[in-house]
Protein backbone atom coordinates (compact mmCIF):
# COMPACT_ATOMS: atom_id res chain seq x y z
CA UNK A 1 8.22 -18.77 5.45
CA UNK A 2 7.77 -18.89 1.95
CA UNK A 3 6.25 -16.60 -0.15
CA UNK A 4 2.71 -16.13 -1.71
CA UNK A 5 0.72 -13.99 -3.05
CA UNK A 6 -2.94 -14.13 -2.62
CA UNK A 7 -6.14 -12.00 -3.58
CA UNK A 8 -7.54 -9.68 -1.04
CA UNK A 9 -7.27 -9.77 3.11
CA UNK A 10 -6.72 -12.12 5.30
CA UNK A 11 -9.20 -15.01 6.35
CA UNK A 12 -7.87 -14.63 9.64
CA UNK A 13 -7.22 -11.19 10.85
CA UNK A 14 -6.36 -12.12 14.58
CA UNK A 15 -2.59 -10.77 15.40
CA UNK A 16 -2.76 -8.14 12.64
CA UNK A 17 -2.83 -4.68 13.74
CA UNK A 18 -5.82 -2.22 13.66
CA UNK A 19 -4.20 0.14 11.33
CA UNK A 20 -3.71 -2.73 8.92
CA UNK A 21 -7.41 -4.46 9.11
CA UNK A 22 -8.32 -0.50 8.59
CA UNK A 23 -6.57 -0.38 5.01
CA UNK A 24 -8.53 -3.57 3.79
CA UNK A 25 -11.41 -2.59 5.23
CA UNK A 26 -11.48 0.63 3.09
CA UNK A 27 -10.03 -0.74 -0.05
CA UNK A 28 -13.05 -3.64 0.41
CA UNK A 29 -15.58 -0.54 0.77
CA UNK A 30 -14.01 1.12 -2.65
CA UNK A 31 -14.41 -2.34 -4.10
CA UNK A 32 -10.50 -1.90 -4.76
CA UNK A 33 -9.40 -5.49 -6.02
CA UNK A 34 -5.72 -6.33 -4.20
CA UNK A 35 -3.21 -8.82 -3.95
CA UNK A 36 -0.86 -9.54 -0.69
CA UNK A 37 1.81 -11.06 0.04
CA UNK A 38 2.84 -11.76 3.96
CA UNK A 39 6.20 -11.60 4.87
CA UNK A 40 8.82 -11.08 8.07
CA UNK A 41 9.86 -7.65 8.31
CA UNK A 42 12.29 -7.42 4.87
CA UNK A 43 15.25 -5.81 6.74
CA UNK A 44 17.96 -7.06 3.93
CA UNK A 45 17.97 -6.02 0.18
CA UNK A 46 17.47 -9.71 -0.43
CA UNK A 47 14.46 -10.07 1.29
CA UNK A 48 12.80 -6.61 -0.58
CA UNK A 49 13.79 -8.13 -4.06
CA UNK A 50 12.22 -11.74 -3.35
CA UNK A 51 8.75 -9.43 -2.33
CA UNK A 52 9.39 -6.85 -5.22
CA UNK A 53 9.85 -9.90 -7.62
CA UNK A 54 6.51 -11.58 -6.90
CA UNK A 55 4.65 -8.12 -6.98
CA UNK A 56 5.66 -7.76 -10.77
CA UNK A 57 4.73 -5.82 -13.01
CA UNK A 58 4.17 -3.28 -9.85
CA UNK A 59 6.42 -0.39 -9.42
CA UNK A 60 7.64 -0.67 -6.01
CA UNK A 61 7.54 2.79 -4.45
CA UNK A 62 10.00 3.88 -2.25
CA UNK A 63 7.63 6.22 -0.12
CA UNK A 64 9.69 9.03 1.60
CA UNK A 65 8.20 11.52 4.08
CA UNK A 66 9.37 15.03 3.90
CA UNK A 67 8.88 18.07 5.70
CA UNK A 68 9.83 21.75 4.73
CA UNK A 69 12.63 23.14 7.56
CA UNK A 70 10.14 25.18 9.44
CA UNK A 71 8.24 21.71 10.10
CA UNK A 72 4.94 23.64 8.78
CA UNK A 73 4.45 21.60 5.60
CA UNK A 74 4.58 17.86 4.82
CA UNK A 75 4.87 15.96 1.99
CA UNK A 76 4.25 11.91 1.44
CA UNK A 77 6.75 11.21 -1.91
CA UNK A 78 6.27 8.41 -4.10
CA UNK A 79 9.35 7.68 -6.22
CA UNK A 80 10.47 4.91 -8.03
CA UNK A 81 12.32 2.25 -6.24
CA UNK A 82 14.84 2.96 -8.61
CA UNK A 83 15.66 6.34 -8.12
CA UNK A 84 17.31 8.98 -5.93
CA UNK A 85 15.35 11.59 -3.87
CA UNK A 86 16.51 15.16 -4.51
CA UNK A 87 15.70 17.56 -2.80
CA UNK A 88 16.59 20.07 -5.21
CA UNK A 89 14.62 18.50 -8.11
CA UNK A 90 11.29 18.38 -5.91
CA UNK A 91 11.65 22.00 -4.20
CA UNK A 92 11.82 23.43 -7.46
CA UNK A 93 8.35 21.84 -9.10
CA UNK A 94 6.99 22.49 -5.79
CA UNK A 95 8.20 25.96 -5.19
CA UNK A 96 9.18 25.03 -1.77
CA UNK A 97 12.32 25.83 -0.05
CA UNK A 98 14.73 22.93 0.91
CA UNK A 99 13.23 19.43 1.50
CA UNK A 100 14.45 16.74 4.04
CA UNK A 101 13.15 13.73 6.08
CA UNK A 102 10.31 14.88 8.42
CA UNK A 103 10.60 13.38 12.28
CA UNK A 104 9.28 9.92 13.11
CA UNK A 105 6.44 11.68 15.24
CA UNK A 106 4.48 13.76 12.59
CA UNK A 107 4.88 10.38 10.87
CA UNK A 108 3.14 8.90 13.89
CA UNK A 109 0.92 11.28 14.32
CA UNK A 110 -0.62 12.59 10.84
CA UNK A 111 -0.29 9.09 8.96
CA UNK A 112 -0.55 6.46 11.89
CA UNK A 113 2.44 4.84 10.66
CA UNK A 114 6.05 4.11 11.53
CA UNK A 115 9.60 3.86 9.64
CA UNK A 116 9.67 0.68 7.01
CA UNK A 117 6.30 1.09 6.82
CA UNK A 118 5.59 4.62 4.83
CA UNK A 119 3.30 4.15 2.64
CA UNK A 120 0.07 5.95 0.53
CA UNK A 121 -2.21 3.92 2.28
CA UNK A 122 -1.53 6.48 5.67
CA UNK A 123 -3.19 8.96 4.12
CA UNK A 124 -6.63 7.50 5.30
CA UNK A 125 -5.38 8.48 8.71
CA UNK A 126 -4.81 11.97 8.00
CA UNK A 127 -8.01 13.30 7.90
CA UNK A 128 -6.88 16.72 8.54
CA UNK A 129 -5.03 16.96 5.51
CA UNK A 130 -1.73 17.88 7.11
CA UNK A 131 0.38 15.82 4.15
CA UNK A 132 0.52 16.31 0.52
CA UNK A 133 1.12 13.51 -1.60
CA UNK A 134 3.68 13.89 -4.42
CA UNK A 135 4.06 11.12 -7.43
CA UNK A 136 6.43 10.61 -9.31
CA UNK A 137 5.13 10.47 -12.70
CA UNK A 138 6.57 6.92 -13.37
CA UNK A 139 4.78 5.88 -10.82
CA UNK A 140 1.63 7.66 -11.85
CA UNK A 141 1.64 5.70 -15.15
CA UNK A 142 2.73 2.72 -13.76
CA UNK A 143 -0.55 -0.27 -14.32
CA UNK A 144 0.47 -1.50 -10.69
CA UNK A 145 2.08 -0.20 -7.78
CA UNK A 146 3.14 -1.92 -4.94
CA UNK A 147 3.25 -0.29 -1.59
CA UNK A 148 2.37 -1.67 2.28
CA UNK A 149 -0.93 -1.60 4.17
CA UNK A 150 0.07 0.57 6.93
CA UNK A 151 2.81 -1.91 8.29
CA UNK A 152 5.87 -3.60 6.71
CA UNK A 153 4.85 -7.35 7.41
CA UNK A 154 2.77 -7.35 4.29
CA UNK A 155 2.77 -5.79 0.87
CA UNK A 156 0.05 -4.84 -1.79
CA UNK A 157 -0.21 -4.94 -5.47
CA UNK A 158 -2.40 -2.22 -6.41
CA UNK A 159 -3.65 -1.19 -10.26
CA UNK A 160 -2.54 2.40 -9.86
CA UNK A 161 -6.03 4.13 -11.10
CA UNK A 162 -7.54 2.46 -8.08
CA UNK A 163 -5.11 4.27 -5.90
CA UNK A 164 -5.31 7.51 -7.61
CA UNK A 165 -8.59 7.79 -8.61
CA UNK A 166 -10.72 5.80 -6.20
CA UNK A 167 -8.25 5.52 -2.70
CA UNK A 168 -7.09 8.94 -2.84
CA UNK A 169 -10.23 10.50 -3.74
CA UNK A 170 -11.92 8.93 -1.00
CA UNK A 171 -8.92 10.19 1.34
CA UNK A 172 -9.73 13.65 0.24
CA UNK A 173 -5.80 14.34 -0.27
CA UNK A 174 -5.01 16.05 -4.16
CA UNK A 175 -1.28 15.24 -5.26
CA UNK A 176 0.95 16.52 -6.90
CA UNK A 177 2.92 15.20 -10.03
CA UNK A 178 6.60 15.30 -10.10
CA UNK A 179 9.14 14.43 -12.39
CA UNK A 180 12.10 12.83 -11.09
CA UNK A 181 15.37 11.89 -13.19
CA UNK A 182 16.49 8.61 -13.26
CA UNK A 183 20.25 7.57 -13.06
């Protein structure tokens, strides 16, 4: 299949999943202007950089969730593509103790979203406000960022204020800068 990017959702929405039509829908309501690109599942580093390439100038996040060890507080990280996750550097702005990769359910279950596909946009699904987002502030300053809609058969290109003022206001979720070193 080859590539292309195109402006807003698709014309035809039969096939797609409900957690995916739910992302346009809402970034349609915020009058959020997007780009797309529909792809197979990128499962080779190949495949991410042919996607990554056409979303440019957006940052492509890698989005990481994270729980504290007592599984009591979770944390949705957007870093830099780019850059290494950790835990140290993050505990420390955060004043939390040790970091690490949260289970696949309270992925499931707070952000309606599974591995491959992590991504900011689950945070409309976690009304509760059981997940913190932290940015990376190269990401925060970033014009675009590029992330998925809920599912990693399409990506996004999103001007960053949109997502951070507009999308995550409307989510009701605050975030939290953090400053990450690069290597």
């Amino acid at each position: 299949m080859e590539l292309q990017l195109v402006t807003g959702r698709p014309e035809n929405c039969n096939g797609r999943l409900e957690k995916e039509i739910r992302v346009y829908d809402l970034l349609d309501e915020l009058g959020i202007t997007y780009e797309r690109i529909d792809h197979e599942a990128a499962e080779t580093m190949e495949a991410c950089e042919a996607i990554d390439a056409m979303l440019a100038p957006a940052v492509i996040c890698k989005n990481l969730f994270l729980c504290n060890t007592q599984k009591t507080k979770f944390y949705l990280l957007m870093i830099r593509g780019d850059k290494k996750f950790k835990t140290k550097e993050i505990s420390h702005q955060i004043n939390s103790p040790r970091l690490s990769f949260a289970p696949q359910e309270y992925m499931e279950e707070y952000l309606d979203i599974t591995p491959g596909s992590v991504s900011v946009m689950g945070l409309m699904n976690d009304t509760k406000h059981h997940v913190r987002l932290l940015v990376d502030e190269d990401v925060f300053h970033s014009e675009y960022v590029g992330c998925h809609p809920c599912i990693n058969t399409s990506s996004l290109r999103i001007k960053s204020k949109d997502v951070f003022e507009k999308f995550i206001e409307k989510t009701g979720h605050d975030f939290t800068l953090v400053k990450l070193s690069a290597e």
